[in-house]
C-alpha atoms as a PDB file:
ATOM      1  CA  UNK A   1       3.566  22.791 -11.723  1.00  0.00           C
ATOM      2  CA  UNK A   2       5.509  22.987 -15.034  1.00  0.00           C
ATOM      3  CA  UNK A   3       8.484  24.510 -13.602  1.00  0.00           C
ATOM      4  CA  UNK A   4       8.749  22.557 -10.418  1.00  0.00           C
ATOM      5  CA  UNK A   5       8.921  19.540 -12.938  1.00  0.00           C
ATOM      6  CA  UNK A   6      11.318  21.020 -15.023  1.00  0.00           C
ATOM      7  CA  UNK A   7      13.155  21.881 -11.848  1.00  0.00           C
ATOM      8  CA  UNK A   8      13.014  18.169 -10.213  1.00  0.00           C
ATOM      9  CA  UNK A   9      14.008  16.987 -13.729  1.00  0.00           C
ATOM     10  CA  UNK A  10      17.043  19.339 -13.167  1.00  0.00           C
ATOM     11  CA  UNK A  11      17.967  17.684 -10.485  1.00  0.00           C
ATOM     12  CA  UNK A  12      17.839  14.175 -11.312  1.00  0.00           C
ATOM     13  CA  UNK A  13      20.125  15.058 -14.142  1.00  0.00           C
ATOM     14  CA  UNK A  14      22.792  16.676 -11.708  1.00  0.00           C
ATOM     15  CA  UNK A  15      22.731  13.856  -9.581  1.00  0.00           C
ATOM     16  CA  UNK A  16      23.020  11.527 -12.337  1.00  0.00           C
ATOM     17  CA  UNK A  17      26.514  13.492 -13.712  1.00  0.00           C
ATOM     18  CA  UNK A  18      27.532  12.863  -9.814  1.00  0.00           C
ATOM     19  CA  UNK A  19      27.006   9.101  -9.411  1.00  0.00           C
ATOM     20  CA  UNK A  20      28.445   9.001 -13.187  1.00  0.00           C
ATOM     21  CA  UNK A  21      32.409   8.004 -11.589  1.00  0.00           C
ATOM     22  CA  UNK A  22      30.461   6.047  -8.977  1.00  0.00           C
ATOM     23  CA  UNK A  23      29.279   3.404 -11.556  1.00  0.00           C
ATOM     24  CA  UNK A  24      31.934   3.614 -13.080  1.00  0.00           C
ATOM     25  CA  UNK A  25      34.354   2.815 -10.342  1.00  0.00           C
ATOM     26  CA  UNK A  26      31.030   0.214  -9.919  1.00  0.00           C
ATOM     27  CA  UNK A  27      31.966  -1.394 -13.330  1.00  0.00           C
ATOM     28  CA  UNK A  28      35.336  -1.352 -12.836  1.00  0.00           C
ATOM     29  CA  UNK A  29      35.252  -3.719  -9.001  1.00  0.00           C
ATOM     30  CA  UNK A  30      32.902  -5.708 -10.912  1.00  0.00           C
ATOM     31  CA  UNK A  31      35.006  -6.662 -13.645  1.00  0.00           C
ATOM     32  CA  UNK A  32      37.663  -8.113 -11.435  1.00  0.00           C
ATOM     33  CA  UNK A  33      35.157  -9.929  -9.355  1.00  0.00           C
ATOM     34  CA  UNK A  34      31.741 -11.613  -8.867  1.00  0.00           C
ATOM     35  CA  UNK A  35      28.999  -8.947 -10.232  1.00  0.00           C
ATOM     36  CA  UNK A  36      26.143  -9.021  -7.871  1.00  0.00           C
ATOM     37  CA  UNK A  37      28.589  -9.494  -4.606  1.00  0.00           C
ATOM     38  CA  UNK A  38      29.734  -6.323  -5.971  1.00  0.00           C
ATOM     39  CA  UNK A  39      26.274  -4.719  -6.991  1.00  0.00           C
ATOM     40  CA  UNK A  40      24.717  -5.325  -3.625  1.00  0.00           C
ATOM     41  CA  UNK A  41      28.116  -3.989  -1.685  1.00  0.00           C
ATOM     42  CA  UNK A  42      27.902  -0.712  -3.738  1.00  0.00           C
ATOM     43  CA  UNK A  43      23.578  -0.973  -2.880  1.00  0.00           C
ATOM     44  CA  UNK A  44      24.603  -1.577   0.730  1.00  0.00           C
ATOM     45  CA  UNK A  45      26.546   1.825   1.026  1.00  0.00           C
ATOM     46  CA  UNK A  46      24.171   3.733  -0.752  1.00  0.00           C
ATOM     47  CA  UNK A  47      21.553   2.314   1.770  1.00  0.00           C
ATOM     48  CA  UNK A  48      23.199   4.292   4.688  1.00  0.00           C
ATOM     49  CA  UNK A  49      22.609   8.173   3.046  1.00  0.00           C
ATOM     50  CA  UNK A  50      19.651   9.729   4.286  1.00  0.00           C
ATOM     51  CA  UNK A  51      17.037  11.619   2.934  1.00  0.00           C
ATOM     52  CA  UNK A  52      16.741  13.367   0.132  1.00  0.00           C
ATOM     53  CA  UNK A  53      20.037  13.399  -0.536  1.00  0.00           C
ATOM     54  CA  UNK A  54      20.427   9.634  -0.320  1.00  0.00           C
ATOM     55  CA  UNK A  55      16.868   9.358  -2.564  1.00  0.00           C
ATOM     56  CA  UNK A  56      18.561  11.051  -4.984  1.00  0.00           C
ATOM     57  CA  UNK A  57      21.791   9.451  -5.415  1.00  0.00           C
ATOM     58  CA  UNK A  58      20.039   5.523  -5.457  1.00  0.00           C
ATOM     59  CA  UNK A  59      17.850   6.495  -7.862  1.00  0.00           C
ATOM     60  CA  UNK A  60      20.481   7.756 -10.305  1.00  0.00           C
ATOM     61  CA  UNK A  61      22.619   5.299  -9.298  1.00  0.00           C
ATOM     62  CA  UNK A  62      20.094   2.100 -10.251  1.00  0.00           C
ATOM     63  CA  UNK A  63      18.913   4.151 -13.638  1.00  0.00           C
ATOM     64  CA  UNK A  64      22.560   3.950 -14.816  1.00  0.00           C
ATOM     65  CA  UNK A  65      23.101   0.265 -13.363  1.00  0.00           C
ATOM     66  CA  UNK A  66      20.129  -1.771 -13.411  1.00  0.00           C
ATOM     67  CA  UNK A  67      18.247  -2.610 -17.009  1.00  0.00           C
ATOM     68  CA  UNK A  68      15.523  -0.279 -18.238  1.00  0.00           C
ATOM     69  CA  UNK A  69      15.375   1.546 -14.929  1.00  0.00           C
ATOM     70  CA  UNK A  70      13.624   4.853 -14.528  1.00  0.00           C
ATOM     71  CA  UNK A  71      15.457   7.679 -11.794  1.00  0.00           C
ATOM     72  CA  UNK A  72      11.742   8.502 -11.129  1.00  0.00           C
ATOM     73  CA  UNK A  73      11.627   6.230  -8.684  1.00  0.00           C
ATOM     74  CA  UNK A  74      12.043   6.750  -4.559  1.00  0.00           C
ATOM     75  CA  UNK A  75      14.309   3.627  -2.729  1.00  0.00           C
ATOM     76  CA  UNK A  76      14.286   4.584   1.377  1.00  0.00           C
ATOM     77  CA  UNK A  77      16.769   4.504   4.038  1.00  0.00           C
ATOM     78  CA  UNK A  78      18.777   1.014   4.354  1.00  0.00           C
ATOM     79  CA  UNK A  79      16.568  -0.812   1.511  1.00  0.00           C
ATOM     80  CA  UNK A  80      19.456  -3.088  -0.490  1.00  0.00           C
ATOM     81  CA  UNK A  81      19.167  -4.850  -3.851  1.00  0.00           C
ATOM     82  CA  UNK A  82      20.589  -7.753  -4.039  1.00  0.00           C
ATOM     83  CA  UNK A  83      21.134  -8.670  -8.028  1.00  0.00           C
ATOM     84  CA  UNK A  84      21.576  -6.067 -10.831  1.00  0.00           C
ATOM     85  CA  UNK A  85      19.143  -7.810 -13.109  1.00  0.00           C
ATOM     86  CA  UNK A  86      16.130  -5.951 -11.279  1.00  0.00           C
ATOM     87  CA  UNK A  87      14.185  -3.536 -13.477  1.00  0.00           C
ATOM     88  CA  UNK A  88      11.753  -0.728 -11.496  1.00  0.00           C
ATOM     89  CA  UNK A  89      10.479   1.490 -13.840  1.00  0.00           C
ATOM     90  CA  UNK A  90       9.002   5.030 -12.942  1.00  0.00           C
ATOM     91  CA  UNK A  91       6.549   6.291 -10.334  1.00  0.00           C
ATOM     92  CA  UNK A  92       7.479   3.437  -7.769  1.00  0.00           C
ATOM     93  CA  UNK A  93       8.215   4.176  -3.817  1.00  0.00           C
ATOM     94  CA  UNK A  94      10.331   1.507  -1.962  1.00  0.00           C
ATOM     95  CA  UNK A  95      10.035   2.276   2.283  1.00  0.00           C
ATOM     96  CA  UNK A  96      12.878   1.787   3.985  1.00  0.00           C
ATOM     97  CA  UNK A  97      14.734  -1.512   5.095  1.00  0.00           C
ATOM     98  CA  UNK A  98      13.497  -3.834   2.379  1.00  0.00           C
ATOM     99  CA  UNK A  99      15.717  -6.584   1.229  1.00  0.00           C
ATOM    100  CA  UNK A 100      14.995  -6.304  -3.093  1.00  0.00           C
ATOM    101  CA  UNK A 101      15.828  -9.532  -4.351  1.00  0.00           C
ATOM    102  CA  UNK A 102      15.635 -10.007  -8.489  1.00  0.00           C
ATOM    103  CA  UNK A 103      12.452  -8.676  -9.906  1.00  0.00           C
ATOM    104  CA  UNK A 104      10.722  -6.298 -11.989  1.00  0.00           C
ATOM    105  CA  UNK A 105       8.443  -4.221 -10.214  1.00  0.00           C
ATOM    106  CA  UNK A 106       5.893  -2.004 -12.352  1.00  0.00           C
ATOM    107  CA  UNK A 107       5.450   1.547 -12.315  1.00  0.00           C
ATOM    108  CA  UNK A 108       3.372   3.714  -9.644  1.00  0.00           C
ATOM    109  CA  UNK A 109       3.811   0.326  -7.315  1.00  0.00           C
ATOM    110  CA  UNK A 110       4.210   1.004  -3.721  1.00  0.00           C
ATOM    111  CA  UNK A 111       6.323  -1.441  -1.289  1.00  0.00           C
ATOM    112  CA  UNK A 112       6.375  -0.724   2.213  1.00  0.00           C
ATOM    113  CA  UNK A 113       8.771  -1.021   4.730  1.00  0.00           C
ATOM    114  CA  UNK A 114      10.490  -4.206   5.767  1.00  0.00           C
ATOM    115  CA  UNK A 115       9.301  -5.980   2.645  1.00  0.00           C
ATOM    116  CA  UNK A 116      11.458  -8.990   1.530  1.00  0.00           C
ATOM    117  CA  UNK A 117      11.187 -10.123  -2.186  1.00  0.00           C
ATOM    118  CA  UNK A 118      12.723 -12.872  -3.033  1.00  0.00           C
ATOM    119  CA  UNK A 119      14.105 -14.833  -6.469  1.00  0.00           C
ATOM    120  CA  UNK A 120      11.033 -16.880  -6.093  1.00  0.00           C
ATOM    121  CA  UNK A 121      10.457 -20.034  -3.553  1.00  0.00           C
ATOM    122  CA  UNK A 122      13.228 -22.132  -5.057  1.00  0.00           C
ATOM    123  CA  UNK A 123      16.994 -20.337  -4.196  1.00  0.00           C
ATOM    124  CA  UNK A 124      18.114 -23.544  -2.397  1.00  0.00           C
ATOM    125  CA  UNK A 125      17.632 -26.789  -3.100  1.00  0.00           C
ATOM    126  CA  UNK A 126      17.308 -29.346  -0.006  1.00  0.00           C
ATOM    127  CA  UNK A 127      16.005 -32.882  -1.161  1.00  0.00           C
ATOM    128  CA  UNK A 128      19.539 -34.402  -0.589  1.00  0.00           C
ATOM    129  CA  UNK A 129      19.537 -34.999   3.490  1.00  0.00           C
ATOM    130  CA  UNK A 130      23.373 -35.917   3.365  1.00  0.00           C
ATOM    131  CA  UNK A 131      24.517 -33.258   1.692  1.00  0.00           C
ATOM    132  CA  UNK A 132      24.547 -30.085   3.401  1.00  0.00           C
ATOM    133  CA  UNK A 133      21.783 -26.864   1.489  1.00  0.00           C
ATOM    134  CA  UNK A 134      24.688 -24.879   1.098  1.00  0.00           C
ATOM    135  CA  UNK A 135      26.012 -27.126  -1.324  1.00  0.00           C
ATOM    136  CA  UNK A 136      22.514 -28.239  -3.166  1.00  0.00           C
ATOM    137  CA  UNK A 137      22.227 -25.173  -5.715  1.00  0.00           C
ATOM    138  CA  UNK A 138      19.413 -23.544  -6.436  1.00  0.00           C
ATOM    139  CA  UNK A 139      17.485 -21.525  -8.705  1.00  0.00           C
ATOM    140  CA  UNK A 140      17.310 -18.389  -9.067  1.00  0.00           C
ATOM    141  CA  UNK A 141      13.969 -16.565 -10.844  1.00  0.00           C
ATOM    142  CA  UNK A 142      12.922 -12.845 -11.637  1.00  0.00           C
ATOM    143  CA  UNK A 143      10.011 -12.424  -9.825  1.00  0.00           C
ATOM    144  CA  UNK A 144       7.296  -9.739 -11.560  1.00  0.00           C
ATOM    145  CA  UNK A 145       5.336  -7.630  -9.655  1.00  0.00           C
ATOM    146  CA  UNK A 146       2.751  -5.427 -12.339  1.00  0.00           C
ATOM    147  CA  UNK A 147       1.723  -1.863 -12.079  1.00  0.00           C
ATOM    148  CA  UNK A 148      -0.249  -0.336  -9.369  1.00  0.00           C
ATOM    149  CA  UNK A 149       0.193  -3.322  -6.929  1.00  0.00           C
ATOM    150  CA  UNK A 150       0.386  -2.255  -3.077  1.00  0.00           C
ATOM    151  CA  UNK A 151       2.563  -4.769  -1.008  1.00  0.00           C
ATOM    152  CA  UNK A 152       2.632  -3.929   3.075  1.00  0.00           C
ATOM    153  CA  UNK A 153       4.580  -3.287   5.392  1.00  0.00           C
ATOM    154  CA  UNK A 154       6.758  -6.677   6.431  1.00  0.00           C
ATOM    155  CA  UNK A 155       5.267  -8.927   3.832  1.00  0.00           C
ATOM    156  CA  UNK A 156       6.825 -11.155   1.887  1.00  0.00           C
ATOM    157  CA  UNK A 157       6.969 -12.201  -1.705  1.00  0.00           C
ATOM    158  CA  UNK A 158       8.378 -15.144  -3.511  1.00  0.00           C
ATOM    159  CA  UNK A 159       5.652 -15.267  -6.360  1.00  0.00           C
ATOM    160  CA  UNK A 160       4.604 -12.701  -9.505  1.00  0.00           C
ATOM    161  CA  UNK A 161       2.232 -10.403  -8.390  1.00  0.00           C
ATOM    162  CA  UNK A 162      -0.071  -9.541 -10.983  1.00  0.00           C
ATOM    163  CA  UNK A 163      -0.941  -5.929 -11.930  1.00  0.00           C
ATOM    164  CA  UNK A 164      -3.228  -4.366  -9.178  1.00  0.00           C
ATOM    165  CA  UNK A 165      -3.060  -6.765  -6.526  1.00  0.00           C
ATOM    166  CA  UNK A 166      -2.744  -5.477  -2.772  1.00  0.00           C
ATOM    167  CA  UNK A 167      -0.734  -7.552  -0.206  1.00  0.00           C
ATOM    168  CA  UNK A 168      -1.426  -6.833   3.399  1.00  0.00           C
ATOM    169  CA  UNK A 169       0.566  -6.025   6.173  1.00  0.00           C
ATOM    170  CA  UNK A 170       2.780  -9.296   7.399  1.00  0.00           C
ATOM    171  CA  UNK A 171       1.195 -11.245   4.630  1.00  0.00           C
ATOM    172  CA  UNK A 172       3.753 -14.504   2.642  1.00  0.00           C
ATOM    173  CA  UNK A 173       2.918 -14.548  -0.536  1.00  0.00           C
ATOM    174  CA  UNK A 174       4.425 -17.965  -2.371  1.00  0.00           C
ATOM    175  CA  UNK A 175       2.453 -18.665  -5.140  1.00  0.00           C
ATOM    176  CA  UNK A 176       0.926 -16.887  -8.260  1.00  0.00           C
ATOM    177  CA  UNK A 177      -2.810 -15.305  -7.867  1.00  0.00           C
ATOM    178  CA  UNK A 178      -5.050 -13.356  -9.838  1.00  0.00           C
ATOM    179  CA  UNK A 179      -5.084  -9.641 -11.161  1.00  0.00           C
ATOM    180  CA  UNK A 180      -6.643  -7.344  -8.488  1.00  0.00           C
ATOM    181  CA  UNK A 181      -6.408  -9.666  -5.556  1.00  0.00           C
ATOM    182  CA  UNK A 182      -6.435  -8.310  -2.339  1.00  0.00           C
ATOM    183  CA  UNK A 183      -4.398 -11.421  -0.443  1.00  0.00           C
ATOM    184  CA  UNK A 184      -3.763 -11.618   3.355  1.00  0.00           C
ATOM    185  CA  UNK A 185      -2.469 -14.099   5.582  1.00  0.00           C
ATOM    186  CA  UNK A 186       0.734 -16.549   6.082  1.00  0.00           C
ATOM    187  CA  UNK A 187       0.335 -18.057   3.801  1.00  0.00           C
ATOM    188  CA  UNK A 188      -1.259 -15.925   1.580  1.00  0.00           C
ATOM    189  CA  UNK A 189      -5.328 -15.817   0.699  1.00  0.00           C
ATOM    190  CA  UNK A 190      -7.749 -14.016  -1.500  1.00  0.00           C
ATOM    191  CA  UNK A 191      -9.793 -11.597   0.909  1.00  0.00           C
ATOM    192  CA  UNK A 192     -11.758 -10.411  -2.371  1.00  0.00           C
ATOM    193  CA  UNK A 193     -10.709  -8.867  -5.760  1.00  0.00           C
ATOM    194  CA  UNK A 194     -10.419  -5.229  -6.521  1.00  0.00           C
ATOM    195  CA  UNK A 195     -11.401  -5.439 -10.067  1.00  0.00           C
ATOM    196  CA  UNK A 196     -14.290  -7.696  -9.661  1.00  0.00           C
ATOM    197  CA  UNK A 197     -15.619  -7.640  -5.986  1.00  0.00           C
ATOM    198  CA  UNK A 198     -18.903  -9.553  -6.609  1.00  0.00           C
ATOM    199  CA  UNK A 199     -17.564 -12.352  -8.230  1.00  0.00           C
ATOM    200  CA  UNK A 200     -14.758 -12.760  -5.569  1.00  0.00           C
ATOM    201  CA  UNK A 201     -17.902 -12.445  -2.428  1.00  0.00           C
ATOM    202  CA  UNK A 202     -19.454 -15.444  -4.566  1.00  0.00           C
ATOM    203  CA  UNK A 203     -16.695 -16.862  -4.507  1.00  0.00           C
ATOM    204  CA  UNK A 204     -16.019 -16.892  -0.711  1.00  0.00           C
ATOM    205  CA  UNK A 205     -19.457 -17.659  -0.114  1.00  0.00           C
ATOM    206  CA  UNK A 206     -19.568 -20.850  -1.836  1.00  0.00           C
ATOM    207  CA  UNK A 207     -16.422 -22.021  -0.050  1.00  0.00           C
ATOM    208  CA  UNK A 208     -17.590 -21.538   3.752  1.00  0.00           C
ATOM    209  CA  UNK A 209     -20.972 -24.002   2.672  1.00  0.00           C
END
């Protein structure tokens, strides 16, 4: 077990030396232009590579350009991130062909595939009916997601996600709930509570009388 890790830590290291020019030619487009049109273009090609291969290279790639991010991490086949300022720290599988919008996700997470995250439930602005959204704004937030949180496959999340919570398959998850939650639904409900399962039952209980 000791040498495989040494081994696979080998690796990474390699691979990070080899996407070295690629962030650095990364850098260099961003400097002349708009950063995170030119973070998601370089997260859009790196999308395409297949297996391990392509495992590899995104994970050394987002350690050297996104904040405090580990290259123990696994992003799949034609996932994108869309803003640098996303942190995933280590132990955390992405499936293939989510969109990654800006968050932090915890380590030993797992997100399906298909899962959208979004920078939260407020990225356009529509309360002016003469104006057209495009020109309303909006706001942008970092959404959290804590450690050991499970989200399905084709869910979607434009809240924090506190540490342990499951979201199930298909399930739109738009505002904050509790540690351990176990939410399903569109939108989004508590089916019970991981960390406390008798108190959640109660819970449910009292709100069918």
């Amino acid at each position: 077990m000791a040498i495989r890790q040494r081994l696979k830590k080998g690796i990474k290291t390699v691979f990070l030396l080899l996407m070295l020019p690629i962030f650095i030619l990364y850098r260099g487009v961003s400097l002349a232009g708009d950063p995170d049109s030119t973070f998601q273009s370089f997260s859009q090609a790196l999308s395409l590579i297949p297996g391990k291969l392509g495992v590899y290279m995104r994970a050394a790639f987002y350690r050297l350009a996104c904040p405090a991010t580990s290259d123990n991490i696994s992003i799949g086949f034609l996932t994108v991130l869309s803003h640098r300022d996303t942190t995933i720290e280590s132990g955390v599988y992405i499936g293939p062909q989510c969109n990654i919008g800006k968050c932090f996700v915890g380590a030993k997470s797992l997100i399906g595939s298909g899962v959208h995250i979004l920078s939260g439930n407020q990225q356009h602005n529509f309360d002016d009916p003469e104006r057209p959204i495009q020109e309303q704004g909006g706001h942008f937030e970092k959404i959290s997601i804590g450690p050991d949180c499970w989200l399905g496959n084709n869910s979607i999340l434009m809240a924090n996600l506190p540490e342990k919570s499951l979201v199930a398959a298909g399930t739109v998850v738009t505002r904050q709930f509790s540690a351990g939650d176990i939410l399903v639904g569109n939108p989004a409900r508590v089916l019970r509570n991981r960390l406390s399962p008798n108190k959640s039952n109660l819970s449910r209980e009292k709100s069918q009388l």
